[in-house]
PDB file of N, CA and C in Angstrom:
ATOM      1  N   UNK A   1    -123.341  97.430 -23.065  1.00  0.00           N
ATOM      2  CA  UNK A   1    -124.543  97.101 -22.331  1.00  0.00           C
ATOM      3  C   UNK A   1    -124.988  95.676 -22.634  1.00  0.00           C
ATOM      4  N   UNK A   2    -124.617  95.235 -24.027  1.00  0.00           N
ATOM      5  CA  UNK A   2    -125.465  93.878 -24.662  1.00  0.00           C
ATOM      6  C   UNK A   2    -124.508  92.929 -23.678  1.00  0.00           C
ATOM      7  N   UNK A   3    -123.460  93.220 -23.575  1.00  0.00           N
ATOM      8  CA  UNK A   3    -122.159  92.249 -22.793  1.00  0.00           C
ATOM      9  C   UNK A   3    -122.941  91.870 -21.268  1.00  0.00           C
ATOM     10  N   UNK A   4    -122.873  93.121 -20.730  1.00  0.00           N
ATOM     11  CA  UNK A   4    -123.475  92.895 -19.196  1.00  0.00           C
ATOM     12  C   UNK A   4    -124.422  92.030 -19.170  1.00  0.00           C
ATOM     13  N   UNK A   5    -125.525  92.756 -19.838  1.00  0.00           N
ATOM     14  CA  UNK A   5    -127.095  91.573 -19.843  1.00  0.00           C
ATOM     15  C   UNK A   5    -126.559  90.626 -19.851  1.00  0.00           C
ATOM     16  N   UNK A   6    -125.884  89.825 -20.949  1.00  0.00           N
ATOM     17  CA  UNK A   6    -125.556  88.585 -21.391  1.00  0.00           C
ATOM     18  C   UNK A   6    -124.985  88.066 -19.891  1.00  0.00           C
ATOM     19  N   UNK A   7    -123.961  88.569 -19.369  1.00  0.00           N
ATOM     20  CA  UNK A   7    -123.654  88.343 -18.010  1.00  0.00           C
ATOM     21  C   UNK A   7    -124.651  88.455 -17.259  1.00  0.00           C
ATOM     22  N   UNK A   8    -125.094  88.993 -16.926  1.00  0.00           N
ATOM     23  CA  UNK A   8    -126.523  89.063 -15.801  1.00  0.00           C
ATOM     24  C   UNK A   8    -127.421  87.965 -16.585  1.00  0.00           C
ATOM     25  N   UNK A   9    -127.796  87.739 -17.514  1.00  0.00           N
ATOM     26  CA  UNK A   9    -128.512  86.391 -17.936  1.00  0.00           C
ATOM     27  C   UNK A   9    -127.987  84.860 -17.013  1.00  0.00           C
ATOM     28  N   UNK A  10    -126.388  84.825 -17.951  1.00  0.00           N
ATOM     29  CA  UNK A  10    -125.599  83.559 -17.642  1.00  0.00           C
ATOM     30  C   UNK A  10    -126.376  83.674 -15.853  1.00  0.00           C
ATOM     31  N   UNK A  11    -125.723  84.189 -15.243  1.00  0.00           N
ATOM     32  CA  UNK A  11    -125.989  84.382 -13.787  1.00  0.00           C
ATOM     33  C   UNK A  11    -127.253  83.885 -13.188  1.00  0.00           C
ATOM     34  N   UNK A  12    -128.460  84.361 -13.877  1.00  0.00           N
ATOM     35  CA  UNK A  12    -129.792  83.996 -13.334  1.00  0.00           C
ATOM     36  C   UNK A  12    -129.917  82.374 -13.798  1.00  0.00           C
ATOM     37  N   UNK A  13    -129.429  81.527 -14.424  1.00  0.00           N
ATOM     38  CA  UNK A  13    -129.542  80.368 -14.867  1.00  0.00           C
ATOM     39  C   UNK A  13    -128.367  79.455 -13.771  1.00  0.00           C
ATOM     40  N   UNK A  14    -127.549  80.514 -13.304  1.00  0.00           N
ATOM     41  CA  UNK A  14    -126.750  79.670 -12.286  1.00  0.00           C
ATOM     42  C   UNK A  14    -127.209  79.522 -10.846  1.00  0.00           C
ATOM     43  N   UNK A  15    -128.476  80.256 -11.040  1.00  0.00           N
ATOM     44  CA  UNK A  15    -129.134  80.155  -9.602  1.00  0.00           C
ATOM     45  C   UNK A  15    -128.572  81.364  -8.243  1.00  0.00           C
ATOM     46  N   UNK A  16    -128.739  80.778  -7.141  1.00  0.00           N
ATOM     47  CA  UNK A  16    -128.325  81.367  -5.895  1.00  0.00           C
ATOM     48  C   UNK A  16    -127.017  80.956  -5.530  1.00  0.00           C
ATOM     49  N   UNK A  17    -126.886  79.901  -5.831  1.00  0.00           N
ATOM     50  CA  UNK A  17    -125.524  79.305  -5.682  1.00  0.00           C
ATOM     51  C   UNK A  17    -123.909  80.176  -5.651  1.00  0.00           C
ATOM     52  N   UNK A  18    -124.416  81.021  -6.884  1.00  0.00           N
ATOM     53  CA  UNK A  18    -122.957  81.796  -7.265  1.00  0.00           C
ATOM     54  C   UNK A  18    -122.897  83.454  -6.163  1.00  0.00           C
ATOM     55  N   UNK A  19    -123.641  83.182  -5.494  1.00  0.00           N
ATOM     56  CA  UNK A  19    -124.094  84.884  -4.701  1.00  0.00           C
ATOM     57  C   UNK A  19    -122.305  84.647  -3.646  1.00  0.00           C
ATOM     58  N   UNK A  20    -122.056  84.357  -3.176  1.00  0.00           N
ATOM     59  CA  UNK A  20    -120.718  84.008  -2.464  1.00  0.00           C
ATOM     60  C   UNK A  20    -119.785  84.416  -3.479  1.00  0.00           C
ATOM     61  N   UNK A  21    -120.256  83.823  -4.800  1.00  0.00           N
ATOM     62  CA  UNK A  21    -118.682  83.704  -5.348  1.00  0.00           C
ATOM     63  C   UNK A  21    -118.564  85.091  -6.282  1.00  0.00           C
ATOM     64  N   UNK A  22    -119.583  85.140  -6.837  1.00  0.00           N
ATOM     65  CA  UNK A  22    -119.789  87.005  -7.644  1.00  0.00           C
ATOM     66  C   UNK A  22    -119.226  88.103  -6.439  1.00  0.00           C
ATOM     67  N   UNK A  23    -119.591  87.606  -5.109  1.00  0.00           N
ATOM     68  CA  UNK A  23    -118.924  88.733  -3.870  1.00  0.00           C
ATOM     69  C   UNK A  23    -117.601  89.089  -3.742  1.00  0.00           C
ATOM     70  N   UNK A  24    -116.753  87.773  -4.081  1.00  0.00           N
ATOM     71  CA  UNK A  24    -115.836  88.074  -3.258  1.00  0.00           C
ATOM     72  C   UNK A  24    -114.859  88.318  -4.123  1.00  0.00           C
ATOM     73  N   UNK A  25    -113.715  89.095  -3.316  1.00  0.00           N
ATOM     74  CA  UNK A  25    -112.721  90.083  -3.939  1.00  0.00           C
ATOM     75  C   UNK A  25    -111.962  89.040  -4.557  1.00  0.00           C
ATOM     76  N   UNK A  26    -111.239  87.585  -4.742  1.00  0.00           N
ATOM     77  CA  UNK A  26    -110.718  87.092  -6.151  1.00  0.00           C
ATOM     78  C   UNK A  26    -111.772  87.056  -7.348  1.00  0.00           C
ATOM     79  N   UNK A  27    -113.093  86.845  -7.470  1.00  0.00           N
ATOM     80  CA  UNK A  27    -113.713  86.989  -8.380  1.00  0.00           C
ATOM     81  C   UNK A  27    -113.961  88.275  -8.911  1.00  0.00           C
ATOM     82  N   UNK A  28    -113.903  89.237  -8.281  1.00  0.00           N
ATOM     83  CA  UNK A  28    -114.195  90.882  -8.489  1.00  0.00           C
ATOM     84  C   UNK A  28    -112.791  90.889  -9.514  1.00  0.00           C
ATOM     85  N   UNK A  29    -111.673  90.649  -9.047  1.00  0.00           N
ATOM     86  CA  UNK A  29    -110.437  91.005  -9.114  1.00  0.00           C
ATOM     87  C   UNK A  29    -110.293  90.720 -11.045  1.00  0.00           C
ATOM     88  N   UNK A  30    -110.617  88.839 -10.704  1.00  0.00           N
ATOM     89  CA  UNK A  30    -110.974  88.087 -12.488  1.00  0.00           C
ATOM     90  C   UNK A  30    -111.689  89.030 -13.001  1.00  0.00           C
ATOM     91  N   UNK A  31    -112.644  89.918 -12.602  1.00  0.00           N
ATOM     92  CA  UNK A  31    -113.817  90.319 -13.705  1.00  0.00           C
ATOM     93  C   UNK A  31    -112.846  91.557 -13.871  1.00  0.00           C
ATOM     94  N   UNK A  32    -112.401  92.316 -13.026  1.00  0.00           N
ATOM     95  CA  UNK A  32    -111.808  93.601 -13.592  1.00  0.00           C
ATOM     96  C   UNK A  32    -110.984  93.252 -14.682  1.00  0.00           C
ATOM     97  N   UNK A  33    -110.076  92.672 -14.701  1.00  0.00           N
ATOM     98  CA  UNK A  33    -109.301  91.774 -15.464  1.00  0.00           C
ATOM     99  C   UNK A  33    -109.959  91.258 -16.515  1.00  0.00           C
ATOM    100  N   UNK A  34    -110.687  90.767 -16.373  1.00  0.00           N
ATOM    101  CA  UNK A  34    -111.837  90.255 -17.697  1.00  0.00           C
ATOM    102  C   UNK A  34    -112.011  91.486 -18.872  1.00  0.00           C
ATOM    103  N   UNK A  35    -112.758  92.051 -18.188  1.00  0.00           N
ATOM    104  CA  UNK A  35    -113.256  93.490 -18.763  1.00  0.00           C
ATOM    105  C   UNK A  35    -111.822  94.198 -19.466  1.00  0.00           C
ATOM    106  N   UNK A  36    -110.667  94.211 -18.645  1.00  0.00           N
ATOM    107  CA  UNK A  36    -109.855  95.207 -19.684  1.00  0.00           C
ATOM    108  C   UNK A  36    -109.821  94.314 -20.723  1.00  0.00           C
ATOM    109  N   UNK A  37    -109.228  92.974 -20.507  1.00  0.00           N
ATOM    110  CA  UNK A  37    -108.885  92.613 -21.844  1.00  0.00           C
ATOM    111  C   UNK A  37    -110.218  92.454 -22.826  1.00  0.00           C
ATOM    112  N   UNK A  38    -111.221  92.780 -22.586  1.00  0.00           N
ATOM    113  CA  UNK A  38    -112.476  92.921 -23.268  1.00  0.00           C
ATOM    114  C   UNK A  38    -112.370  94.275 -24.180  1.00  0.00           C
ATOM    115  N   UNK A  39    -111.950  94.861 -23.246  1.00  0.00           N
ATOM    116  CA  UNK A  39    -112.065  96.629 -23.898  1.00  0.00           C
ATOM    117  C   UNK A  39    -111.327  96.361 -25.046  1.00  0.00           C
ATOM    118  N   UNK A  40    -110.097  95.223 -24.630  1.00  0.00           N
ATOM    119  CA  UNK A  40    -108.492  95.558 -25.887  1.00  0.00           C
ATOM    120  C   UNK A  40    -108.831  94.232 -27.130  1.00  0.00           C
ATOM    121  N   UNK A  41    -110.160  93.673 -26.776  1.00  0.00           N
ATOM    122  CA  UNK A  41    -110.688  93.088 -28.274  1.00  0.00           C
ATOM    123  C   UNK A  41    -110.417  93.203 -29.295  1.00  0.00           C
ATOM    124  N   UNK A  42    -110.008  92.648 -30.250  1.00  0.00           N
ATOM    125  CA  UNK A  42    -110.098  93.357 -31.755  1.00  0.00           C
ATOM    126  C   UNK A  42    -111.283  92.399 -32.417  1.00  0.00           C
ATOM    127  N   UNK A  43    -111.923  91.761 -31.639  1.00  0.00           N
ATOM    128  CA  UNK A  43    -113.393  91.574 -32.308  1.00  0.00           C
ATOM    129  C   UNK A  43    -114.184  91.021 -31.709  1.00  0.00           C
ATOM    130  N   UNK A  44    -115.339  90.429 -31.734  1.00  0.00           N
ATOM    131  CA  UNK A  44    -116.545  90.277 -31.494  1.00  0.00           C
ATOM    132  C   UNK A  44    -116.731  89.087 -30.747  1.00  0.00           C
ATOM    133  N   UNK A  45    -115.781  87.829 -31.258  1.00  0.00           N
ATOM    134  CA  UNK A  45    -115.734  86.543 -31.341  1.00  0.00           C
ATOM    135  C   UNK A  45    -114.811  86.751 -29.797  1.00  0.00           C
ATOM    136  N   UNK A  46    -114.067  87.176 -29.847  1.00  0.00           N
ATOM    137  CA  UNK A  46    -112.806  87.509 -28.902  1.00  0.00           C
ATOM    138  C   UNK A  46    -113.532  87.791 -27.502  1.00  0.00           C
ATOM    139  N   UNK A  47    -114.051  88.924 -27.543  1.00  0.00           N
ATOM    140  CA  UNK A  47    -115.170  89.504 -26.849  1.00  0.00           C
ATOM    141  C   UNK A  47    -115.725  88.145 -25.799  1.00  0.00           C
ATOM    142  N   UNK A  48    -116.472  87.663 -26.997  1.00  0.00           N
ATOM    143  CA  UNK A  48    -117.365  86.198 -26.101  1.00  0.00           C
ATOM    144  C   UNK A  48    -116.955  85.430 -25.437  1.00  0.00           C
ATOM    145  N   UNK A  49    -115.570  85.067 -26.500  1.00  0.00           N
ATOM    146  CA  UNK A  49    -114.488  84.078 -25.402  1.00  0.00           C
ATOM    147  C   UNK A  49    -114.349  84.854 -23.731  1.00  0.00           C
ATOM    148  N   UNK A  50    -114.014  85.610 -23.789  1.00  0.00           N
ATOM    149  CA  UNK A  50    -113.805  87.000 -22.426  1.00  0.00           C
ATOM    150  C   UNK A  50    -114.913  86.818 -21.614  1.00  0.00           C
ATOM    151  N   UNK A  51    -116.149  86.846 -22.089  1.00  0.00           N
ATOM    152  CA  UNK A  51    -117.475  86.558 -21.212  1.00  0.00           C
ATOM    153  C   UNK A  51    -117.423  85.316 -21.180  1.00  0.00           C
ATOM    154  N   UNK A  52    -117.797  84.430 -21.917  1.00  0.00           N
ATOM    155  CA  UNK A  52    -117.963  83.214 -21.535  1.00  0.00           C
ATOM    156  C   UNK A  52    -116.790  82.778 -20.914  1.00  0.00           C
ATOM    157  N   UNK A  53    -115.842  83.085 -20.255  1.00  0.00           N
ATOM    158  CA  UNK A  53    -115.129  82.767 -19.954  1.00  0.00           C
ATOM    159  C   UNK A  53    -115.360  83.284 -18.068  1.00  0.00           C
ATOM    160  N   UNK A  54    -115.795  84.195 -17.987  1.00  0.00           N
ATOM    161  CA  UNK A  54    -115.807  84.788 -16.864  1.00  0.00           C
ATOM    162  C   UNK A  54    -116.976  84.305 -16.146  1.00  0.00           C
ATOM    163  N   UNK A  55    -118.196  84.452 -16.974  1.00  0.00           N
ATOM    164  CA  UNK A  55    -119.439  84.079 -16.505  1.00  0.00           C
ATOM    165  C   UNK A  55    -119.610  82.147 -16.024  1.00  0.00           C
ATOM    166  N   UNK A  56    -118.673  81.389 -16.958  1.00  0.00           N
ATOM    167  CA  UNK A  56    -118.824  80.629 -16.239  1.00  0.00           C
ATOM    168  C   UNK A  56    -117.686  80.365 -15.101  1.00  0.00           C
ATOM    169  N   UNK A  57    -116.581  81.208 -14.962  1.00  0.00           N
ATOM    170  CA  UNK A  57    -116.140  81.242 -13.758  1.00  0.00           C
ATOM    171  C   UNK A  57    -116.729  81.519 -12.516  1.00  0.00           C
ATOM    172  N   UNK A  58    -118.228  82.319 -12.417  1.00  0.00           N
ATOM    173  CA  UNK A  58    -118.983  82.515 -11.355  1.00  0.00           C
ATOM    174  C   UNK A  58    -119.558  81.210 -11.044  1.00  0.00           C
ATOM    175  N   UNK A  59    -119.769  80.286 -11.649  1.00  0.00           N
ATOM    176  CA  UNK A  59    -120.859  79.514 -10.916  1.00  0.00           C
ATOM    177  C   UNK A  59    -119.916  77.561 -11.324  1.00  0.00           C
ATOM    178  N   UNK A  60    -118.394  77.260 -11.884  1.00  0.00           N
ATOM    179  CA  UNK A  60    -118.023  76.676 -11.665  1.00  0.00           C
ATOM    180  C   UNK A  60    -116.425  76.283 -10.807  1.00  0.00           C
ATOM    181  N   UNK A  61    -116.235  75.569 -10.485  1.00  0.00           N
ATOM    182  CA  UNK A  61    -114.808  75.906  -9.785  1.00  0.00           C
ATOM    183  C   UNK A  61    -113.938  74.443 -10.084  1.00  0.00           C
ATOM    184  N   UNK A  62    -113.689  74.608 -11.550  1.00  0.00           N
ATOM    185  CA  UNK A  62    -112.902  73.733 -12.679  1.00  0.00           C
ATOM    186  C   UNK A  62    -112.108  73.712 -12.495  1.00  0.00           C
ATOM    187  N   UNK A  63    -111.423  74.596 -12.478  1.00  0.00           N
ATOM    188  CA  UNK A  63    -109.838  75.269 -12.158  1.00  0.00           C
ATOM    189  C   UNK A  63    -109.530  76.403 -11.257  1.00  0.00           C
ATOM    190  N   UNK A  64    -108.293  76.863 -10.806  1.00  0.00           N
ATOM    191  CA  UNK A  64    -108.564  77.191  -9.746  1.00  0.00           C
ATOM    192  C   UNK A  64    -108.254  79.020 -10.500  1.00  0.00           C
ATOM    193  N   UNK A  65    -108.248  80.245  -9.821  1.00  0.00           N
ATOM    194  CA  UNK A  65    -108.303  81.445  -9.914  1.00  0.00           C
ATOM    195  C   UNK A  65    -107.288  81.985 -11.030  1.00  0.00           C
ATOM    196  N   UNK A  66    -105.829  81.592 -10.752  1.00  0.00           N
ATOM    197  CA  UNK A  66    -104.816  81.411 -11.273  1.00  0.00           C
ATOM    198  C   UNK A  66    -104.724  81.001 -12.804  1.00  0.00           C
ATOM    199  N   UNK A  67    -105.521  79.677 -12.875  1.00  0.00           N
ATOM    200  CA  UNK A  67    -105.515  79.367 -14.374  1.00  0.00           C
ATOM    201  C   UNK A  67    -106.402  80.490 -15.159  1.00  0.00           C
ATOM    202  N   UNK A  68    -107.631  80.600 -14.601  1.00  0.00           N
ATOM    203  CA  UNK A  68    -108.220  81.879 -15.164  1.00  0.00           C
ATOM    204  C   UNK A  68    -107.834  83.012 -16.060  1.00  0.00           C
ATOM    205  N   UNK A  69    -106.685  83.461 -14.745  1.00  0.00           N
ATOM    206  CA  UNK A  69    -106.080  84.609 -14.954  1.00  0.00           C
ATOM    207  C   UNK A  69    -104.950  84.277 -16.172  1.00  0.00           C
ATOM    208  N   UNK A  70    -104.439  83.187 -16.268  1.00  0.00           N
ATOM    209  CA  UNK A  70    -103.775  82.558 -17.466  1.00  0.00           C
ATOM    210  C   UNK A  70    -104.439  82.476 -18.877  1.00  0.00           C
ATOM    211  N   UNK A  71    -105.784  81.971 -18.611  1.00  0.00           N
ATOM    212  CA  UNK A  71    -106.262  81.986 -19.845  1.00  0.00           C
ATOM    213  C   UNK A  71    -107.347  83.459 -20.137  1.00  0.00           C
ATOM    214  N   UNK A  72    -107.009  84.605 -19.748  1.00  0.00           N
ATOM    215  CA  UNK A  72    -107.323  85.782 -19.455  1.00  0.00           C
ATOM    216  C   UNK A  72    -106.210  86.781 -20.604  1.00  0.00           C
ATOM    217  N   UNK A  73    -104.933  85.939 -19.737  1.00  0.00           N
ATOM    218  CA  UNK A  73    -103.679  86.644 -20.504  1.00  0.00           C
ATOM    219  C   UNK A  73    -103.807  85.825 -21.884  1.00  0.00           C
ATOM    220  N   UNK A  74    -104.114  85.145 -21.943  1.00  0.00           N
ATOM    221  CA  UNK A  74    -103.898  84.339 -23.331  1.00  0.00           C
ATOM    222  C   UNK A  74    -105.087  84.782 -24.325  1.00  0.00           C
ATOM    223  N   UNK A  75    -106.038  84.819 -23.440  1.00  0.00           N
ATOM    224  CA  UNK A  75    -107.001  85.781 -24.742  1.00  0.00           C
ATOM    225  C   UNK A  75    -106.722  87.229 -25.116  1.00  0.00           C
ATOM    226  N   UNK A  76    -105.956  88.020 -24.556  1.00  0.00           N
ATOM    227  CA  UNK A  76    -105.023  89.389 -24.770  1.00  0.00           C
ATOM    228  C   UNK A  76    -104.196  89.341 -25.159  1.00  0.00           C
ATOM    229  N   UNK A  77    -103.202  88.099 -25.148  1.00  0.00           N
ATOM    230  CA  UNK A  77    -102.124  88.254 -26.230  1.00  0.00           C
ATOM    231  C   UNK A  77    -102.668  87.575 -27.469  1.00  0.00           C
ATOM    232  N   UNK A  78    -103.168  86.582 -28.020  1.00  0.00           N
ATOM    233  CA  UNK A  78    -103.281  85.880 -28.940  1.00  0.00           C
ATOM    234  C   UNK A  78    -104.435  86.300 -29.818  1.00  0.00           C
ATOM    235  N   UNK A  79    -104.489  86.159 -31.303  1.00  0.00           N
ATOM    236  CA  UNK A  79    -105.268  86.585 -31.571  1.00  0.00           C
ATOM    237  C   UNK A  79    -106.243  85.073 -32.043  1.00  0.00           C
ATOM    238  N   UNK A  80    -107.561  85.336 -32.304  1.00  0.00           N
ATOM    239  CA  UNK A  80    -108.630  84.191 -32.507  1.00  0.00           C
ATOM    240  C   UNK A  80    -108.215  82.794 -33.386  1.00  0.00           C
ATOM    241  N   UNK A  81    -107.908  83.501 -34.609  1.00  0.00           N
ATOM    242  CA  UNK A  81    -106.930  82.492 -35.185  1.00  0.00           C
ATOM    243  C   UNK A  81    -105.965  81.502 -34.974  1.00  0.00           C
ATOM    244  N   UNK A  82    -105.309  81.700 -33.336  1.00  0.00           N
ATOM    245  CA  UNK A  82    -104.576  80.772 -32.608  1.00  0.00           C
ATOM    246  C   UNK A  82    -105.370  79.896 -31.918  1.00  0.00           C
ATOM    247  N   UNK A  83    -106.416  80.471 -31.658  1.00  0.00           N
ATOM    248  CA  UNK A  83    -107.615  79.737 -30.458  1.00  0.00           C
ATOM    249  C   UNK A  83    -107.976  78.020 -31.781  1.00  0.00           C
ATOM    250  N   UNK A  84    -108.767  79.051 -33.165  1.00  0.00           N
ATOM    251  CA  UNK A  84    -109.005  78.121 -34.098  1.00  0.00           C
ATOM    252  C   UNK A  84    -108.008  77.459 -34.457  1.00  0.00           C
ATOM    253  N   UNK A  85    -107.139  77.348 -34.447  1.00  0.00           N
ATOM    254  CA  UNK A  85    -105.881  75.986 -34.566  1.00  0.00           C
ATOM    255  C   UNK A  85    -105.924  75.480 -33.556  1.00  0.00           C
ATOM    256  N   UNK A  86    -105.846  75.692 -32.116  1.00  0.00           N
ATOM    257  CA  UNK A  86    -105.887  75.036 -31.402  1.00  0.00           C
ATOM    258  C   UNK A  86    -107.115  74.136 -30.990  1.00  0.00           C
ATOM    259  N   UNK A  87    -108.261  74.641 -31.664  1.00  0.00           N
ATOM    260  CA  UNK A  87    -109.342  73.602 -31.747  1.00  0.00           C
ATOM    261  C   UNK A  87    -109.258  72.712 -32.470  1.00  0.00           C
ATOM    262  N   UNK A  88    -109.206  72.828 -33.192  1.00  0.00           N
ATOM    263  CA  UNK A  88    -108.284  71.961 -34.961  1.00  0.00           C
ATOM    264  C   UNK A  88    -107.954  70.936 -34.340  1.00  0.00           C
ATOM    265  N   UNK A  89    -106.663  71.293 -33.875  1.00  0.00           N
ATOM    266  CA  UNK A  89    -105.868  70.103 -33.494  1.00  0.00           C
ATOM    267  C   UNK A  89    -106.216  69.331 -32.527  1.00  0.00           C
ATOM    268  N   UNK A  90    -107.013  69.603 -31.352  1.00  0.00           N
ATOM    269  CA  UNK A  90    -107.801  69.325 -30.475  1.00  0.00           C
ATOM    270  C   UNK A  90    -108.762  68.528 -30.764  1.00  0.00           C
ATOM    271  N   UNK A  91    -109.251  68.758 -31.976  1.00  0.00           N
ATOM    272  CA  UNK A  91    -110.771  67.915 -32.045  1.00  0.00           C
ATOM    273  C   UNK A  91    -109.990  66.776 -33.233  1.00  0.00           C
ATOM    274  N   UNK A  92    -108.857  66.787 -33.929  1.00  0.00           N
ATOM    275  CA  UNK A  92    -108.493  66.270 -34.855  1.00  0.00           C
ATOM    276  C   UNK A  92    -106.703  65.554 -34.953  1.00  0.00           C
ATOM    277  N   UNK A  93    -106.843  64.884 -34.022  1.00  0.00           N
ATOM    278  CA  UNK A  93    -105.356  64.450 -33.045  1.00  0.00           C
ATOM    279  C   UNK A  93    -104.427  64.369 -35.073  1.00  0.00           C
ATOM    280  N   UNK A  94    -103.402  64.838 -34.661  1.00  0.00           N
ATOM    281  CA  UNK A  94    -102.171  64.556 -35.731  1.00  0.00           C
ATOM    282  C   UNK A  94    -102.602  65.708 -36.936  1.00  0.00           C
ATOM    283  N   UNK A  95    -103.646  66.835 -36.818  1.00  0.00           N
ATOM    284  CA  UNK A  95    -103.405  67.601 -37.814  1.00  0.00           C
ATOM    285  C   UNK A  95    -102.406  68.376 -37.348  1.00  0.00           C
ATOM    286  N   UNK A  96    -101.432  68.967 -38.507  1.00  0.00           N
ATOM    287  CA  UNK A  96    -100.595  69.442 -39.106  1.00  0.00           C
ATOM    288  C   UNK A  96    -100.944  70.674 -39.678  1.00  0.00           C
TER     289      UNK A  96
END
């Protein structure tokens, strides 16, 4: 339930804008998709990535549906610990 709100929050801060895009069947499709790999969490942190990940897919269009669904699969296979190296190295060019 705390998940949804949090989603229905993000949403009211994105305005009217996202009412088109929460409708339609590729975004329905991401959220079903969202949600399993939510269910198959093994924690909390994981979880958020999954929402925040979805919620701001309603109201930006960064990338296109496809990558989504890529970085969807990548939060279901990988566990958090890969994410945190990959920030690492990201924020810190040449760590090792």
């Amino acid at each position: 339930m705390q998940t949804l709100h949090d989603v229905t929050q993000r949403f009211e801060t994105l305005g009217d804008q996202i009412d088109e895009r929460i409708q339609s069947e590729e975004y329905l499709a991401l959220v079903r998709r969202a949600f399993r790999a939510w269910d198959r969490a093994d924690t909390g942190e994981k979880r958020r990535y999954v929402v925040n990940l979805i919620s701001n897919a309603a109201g930006t269009r960064l990338c296109s549906d496809d990558v989504l669904r890529l970085f969807i699969d990548w939060l279901d296979l990988y566990h958090e610990a890969h994410f945190a190296a990959i920030r690492e190295t990201y924020r810190n060019p040449g760590t090792t």
